[in-house]
Protein backbone atom coordinates (compact mmCIF):
# COMPACT_ATOMS: atom_id res chain seq x y z
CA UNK A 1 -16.20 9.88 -15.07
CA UNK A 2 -13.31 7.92 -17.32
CA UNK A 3 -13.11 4.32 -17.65
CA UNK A 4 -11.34 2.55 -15.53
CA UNK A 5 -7.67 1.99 -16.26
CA UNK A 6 -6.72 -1.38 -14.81
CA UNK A 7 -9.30 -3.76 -14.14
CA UNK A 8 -10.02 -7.22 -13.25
CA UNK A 9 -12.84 -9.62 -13.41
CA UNK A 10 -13.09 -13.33 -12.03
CA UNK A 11 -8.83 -13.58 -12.03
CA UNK A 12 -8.42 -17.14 -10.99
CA UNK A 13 -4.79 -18.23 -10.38
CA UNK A 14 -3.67 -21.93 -8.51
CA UNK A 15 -0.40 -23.14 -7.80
CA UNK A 16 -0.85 -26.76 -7.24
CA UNK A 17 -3.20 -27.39 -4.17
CA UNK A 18 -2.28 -23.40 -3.62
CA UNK A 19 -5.60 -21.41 -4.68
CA UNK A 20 -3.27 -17.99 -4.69
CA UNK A 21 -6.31 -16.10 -6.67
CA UNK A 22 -10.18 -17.09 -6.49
CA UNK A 23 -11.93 -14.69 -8.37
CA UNK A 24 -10.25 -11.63 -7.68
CA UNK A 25 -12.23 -8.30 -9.40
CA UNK A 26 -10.55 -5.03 -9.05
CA UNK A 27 -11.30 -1.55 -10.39
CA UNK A 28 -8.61 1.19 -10.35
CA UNK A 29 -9.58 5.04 -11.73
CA UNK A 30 -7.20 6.71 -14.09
CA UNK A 31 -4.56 8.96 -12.51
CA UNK A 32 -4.80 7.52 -8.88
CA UNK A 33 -2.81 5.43 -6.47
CA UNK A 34 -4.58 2.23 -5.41
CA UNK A 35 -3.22 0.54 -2.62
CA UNK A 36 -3.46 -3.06 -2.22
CA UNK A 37 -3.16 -4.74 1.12
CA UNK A 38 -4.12 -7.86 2.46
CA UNK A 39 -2.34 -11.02 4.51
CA UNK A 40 0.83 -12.64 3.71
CA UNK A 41 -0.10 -15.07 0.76
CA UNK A 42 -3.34 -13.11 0.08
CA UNK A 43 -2.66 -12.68 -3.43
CA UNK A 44 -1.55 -9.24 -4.10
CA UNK A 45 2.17 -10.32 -5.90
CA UNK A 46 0.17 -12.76 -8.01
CA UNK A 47 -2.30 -10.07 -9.01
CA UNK A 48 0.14 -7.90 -9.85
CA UNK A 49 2.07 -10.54 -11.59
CA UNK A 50 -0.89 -11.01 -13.78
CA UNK A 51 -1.47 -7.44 -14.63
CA UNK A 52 2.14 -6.87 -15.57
CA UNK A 53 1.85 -9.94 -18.08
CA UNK A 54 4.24 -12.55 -16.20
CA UNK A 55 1.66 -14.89 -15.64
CA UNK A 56 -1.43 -15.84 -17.03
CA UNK A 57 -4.72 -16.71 -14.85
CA UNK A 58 -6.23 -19.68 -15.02
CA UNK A 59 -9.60 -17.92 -15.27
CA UNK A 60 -11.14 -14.47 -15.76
CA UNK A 61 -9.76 -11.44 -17.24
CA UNK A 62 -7.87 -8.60 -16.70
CA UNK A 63 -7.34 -5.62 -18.92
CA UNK A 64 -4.57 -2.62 -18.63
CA UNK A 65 -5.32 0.62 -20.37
CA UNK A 66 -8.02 -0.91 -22.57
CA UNK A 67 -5.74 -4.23 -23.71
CA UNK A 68 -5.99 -7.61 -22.44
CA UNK A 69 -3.08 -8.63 -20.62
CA UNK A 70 -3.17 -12.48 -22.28
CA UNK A 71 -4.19 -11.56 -25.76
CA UNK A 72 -2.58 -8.55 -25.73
CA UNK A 73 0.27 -8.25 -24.22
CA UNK A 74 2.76 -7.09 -26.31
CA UNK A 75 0.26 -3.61 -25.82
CA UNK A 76 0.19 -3.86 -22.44
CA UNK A 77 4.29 -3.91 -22.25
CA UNK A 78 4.38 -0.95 -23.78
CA UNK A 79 1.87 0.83 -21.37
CA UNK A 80 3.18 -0.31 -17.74
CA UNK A 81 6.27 0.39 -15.44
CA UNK A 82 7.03 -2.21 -12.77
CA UNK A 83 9.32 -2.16 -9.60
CA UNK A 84 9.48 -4.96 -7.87
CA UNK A 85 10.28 -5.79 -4.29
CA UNK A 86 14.38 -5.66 -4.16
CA UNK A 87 16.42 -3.23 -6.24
CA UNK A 88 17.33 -4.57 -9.62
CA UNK A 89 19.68 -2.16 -11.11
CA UNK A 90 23.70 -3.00 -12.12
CA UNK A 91 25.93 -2.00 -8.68
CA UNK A 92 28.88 -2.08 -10.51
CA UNK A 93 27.54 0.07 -12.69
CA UNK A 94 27.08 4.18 -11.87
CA UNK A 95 23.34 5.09 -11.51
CA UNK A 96 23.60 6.99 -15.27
CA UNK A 97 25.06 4.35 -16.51
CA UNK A 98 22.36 1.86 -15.53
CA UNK A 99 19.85 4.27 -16.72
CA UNK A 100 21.41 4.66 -20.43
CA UNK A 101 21.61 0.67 -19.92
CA UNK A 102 17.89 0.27 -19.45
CA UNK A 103 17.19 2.71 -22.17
CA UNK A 104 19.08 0.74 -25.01
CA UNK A 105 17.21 -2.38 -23.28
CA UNK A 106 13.85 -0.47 -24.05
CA UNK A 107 14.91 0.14 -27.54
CA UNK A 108 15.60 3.89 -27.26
CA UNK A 109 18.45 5.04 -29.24
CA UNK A 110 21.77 5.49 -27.89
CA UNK A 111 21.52 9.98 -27.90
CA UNK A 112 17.69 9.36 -26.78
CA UNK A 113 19.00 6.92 -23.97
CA UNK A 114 21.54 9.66 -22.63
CA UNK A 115 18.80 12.32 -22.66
CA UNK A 116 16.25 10.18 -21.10
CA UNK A 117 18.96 9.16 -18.45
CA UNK A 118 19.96 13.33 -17.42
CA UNK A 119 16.20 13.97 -17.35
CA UNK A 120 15.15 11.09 -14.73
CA UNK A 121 18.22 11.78 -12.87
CA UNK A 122 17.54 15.50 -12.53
CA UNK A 123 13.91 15.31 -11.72
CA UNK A 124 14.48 12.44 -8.99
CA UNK A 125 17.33 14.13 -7.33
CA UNK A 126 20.12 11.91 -7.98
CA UNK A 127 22.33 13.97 -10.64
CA UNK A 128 24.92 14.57 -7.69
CA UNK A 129 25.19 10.70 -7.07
CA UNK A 130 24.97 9.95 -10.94
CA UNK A 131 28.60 9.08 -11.62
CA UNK A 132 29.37 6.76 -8.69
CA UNK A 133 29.26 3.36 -8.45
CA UNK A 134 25.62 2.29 -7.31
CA UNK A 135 27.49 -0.26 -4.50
CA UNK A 136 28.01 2.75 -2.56
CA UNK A 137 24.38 4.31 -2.93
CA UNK A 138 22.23 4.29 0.18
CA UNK A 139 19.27 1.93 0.38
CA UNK A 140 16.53 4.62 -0.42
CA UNK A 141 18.94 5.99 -3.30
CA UNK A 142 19.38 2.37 -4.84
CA UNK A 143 15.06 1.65 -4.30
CA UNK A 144 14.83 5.18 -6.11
CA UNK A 145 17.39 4.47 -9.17
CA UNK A 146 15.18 1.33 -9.24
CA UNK A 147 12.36 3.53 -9.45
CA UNK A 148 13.09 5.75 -12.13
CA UNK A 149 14.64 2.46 -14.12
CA UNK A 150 11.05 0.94 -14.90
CA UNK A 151 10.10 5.09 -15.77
CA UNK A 152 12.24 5.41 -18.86
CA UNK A 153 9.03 4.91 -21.30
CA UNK A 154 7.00 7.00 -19.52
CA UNK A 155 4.21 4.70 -18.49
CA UNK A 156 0.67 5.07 -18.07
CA UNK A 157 0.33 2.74 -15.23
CA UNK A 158 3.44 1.96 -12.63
CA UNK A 159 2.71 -1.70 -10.32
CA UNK A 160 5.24 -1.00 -7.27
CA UNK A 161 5.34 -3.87 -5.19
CA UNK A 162 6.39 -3.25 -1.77
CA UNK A 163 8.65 -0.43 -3.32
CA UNK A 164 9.57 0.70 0.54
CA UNK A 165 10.66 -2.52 1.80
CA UNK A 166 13.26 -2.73 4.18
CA UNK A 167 13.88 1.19 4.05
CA UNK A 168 14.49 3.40 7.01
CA UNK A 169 11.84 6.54 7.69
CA UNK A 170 13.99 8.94 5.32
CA UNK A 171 14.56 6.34 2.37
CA UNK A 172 10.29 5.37 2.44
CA UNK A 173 9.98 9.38 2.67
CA UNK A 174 11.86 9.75 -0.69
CA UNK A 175 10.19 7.29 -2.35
CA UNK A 176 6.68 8.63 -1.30
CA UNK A 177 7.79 12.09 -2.63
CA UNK A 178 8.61 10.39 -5.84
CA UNK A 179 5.27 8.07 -5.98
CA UNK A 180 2.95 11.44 -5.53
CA UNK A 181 5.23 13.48 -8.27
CA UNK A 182 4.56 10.67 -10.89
CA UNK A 183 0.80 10.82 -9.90
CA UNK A 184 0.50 14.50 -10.44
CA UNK A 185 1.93 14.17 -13.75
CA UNK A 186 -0.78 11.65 -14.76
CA UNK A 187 0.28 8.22 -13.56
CA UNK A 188 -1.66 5.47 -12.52
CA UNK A 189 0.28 3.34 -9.30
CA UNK A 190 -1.07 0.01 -8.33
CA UNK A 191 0.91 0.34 -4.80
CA UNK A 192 1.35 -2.72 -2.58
CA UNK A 193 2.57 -2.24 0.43
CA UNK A 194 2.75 -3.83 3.81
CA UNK A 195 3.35 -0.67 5.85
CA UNK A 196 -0.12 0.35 6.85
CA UNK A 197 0.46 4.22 7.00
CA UNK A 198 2.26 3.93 3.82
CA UNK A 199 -0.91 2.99 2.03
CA UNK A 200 -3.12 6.14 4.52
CA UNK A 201 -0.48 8.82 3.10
CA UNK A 202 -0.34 7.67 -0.48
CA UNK A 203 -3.28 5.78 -1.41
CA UNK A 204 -6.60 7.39 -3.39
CA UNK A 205 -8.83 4.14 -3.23
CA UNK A 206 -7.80 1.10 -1.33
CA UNK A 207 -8.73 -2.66 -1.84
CA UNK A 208 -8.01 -5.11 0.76
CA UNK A 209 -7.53 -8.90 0.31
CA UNK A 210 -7.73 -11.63 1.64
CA UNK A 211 -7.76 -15.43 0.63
CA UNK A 212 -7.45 -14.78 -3.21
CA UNK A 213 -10.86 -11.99 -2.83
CA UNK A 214 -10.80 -8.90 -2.45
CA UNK A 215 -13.06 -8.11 1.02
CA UNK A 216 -12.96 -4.36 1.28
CA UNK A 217 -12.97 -1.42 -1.06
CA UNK A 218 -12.94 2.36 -0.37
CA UNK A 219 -11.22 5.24 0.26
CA UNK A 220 -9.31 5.66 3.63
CA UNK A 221 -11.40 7.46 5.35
CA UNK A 222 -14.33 5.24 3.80
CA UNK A 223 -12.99 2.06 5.28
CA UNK A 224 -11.72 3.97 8.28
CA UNK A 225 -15.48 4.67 8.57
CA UNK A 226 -16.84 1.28 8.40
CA UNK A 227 -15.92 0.10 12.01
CA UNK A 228 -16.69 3.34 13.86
CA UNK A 229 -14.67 5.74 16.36
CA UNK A 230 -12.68 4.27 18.76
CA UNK A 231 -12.61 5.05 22.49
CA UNK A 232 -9.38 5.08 24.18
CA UNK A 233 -8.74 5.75 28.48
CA UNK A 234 -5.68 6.05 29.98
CA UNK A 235 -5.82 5.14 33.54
CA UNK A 236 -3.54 7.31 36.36
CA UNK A 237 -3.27 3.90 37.79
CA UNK A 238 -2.36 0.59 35.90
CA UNK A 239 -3.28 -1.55 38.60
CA UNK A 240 -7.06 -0.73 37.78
CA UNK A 241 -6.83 -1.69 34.17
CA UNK A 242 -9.21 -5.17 34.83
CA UNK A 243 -11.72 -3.09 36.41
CA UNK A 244 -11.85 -0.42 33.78
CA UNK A 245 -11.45 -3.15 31.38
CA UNK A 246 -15.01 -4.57 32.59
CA UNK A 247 -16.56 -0.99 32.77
CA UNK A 248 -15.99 -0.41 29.09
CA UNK A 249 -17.34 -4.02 28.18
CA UNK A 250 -20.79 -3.11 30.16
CA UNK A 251 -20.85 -0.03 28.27
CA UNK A 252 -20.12 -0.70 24.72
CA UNK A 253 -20.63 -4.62 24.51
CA UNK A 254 -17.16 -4.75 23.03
CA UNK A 255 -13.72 -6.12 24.62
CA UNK A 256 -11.19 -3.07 24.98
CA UNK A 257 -8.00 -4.27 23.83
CA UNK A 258 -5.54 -3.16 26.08
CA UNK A 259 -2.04 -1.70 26.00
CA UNK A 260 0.11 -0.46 29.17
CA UNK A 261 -2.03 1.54 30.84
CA UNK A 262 -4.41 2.43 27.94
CA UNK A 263 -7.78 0.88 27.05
CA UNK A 264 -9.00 0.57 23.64
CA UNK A 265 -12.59 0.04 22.02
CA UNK A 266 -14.76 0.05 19.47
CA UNK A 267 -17.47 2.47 19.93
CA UNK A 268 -21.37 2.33 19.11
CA UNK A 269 -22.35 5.12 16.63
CA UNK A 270 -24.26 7.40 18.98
CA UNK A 271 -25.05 5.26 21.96
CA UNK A 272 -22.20 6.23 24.43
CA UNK A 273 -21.08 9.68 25.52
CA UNK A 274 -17.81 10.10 26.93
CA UNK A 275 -19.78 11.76 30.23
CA UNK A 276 -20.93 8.27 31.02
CA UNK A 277 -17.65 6.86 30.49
CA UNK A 278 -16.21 9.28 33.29
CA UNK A 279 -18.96 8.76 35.71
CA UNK A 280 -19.30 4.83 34.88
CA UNK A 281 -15.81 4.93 35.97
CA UNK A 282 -15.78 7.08 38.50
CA UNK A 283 -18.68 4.91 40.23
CA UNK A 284 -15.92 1.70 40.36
CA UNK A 285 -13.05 3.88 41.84
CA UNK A 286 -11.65 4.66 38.89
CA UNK A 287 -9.51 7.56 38.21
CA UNK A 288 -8.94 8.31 34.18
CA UNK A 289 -6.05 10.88 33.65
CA UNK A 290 -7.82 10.81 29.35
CA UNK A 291 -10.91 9.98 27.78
CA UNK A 292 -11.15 10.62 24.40
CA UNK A 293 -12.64 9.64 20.92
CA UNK A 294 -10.91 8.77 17.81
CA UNK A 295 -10.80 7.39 14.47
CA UNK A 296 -9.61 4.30 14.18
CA UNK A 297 -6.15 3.42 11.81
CA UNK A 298 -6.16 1.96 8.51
CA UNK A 299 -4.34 -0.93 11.15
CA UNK A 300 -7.10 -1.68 13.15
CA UNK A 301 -9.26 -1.40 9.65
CA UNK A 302 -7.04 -4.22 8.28
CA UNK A 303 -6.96 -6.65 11.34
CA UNK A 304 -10.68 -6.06 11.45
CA UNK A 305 -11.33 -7.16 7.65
CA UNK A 306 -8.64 -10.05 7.79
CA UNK A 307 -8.96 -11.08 11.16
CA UNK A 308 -5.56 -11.66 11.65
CA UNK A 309 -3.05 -10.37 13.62
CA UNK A 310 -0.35 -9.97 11.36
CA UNK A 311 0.23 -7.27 8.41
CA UNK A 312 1.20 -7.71 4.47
């Protein structure tokens, strides 16, 4: 197995009385996506602020691509991509021209710039729009341009941070298309996102945070698999949903949370059949038009690790 390419040990980062980072370490494997979630002032923009050399912890380290991002940094530069969380490309300008723009910024000649510019737009399916005026580009378009802006060096590892904001289902689709192209050519993405499924479709290995630490590790399905199958009945009758409500509680020791006329709850490994769920039922005078078993979403995952009921 290769080293790790990004990875953090002990980052420490306070703003003030603010502890935004308290001992953060963090792993990510070479051609992946991570996805990093956690609570709203967890930590995850300062993280990535360190990685991408804009700030400096107060403690620990953090290397990208084998180079320190304090001592080295200049290195790291030349190794990373970074989008952050609103578009930051020219609107006067057309979307070529703020390609070729970037290009010269990155120190590319002014013929390489041009050729760099036709590539990214072809591959990224914008050389229709190229010549107009990015003020009239849609809000996935402009997030893409953005994209493809902070690609023009071709970097090893890409930090997008909360590239989807603010985007409706077809703009987030376009950018997801573009996020697993880069990673099949070899790219690292350190994703963070605060759409849940966002991270379930796109995300190798996820770490979740919380307070400054990260709390949880593992793939999807790994974490998925860490609070257990769910149980959900849907009642013919709303009316009954107290009842039911107490049924379930006897049965699995656990609350059901509860939503219209649907109960929901976490399931012992082994120790309840859905047969005794029906007949429990059916003993109080219950009638349950489903009963069925599920896993539970990376959502329930993350309000079970944070304990908070709000997302990124």
């Amino acid at each position: 197995m290769s080293d790790p390419i990004l990875v953090a040990e002990g980052l420490r980062k306070s703003f003030g009385d603010t502890h935004a980072l308290r001992g953060l370490d963090l792993s990510v494997r070479r051609g992946t996506v991570c996805g990093v979630l956690g609570p709203n002032g967890a930590g995850k923009t300062t993280a990535v602020r360190i990685f991408a050399t804009l700030s400096d912890p107060d403690a620990g380290h953090a290397r990208v691509a084998g180079y320190d991002v304090v001592r080295e940094a200049g290195k790291v530069r030349e190794k990373i991509g970074l989008a952050g969380q609103f578009a930051a490309v020219d609107e006067i300008l057309t979307g070529r021209g703020n390609l070729r723009m970037f290009g010269r910024l990155y120190h590319l000649s002014r013929s390489e710039a041009r050729r760099r510019a036709d590539e990214l737009l072809e591959r990224f399916g914008l050389t229709e729009a190229a010549d107009r005026q990015v003020a009239g580009y849609s809000g996935g378009m402009r997030r893409r341009l953005d994209l493809i802006t902070s690609l023009i060096l071709r970097p090893e590892v890409l930090f997008l941070d909360e590239p989807t904001t603010g985007l409706d289902p077809r703009g987030r689709g376009e950018i997801w298309d573009s996020i697993r192209e880069l990673v099949a050519d070899g790219t690292t993405v350190l994703l963070t996102t605060q759409y849940l499924d966002e991270a379930d479709q796109l995300a190798d290995d996820i770490v979740v945070i919380d307070q400054g630490r990260v709390v949880a590790t593992g793939t999807p399905d790994e974490l998925k698999a860490t609070i257990g199958d769910r149980l959900d009945v849907t009642l013919e009758d709303p009316a009954a949903l107290s009842s039911a409500a107490t049924v379930l509680n006897l049965l699995t020791g656990a609350a059901p949370a509860t939503e219209d006329e649907r109960l929901s709850v976490a399931l012992p490994g082994g120790r309840v059949r859905l047969a005794d769920v029906v007949r429990e039922l059916d003993r109080a005078g219950i009638t349950a038009a489903d009963v069925r078993l599920r896993r539970p979403t990376l959502d329930e995952v993350f309000l079970r690790l944070t304990d908070r009921k709000e997302h990124v």
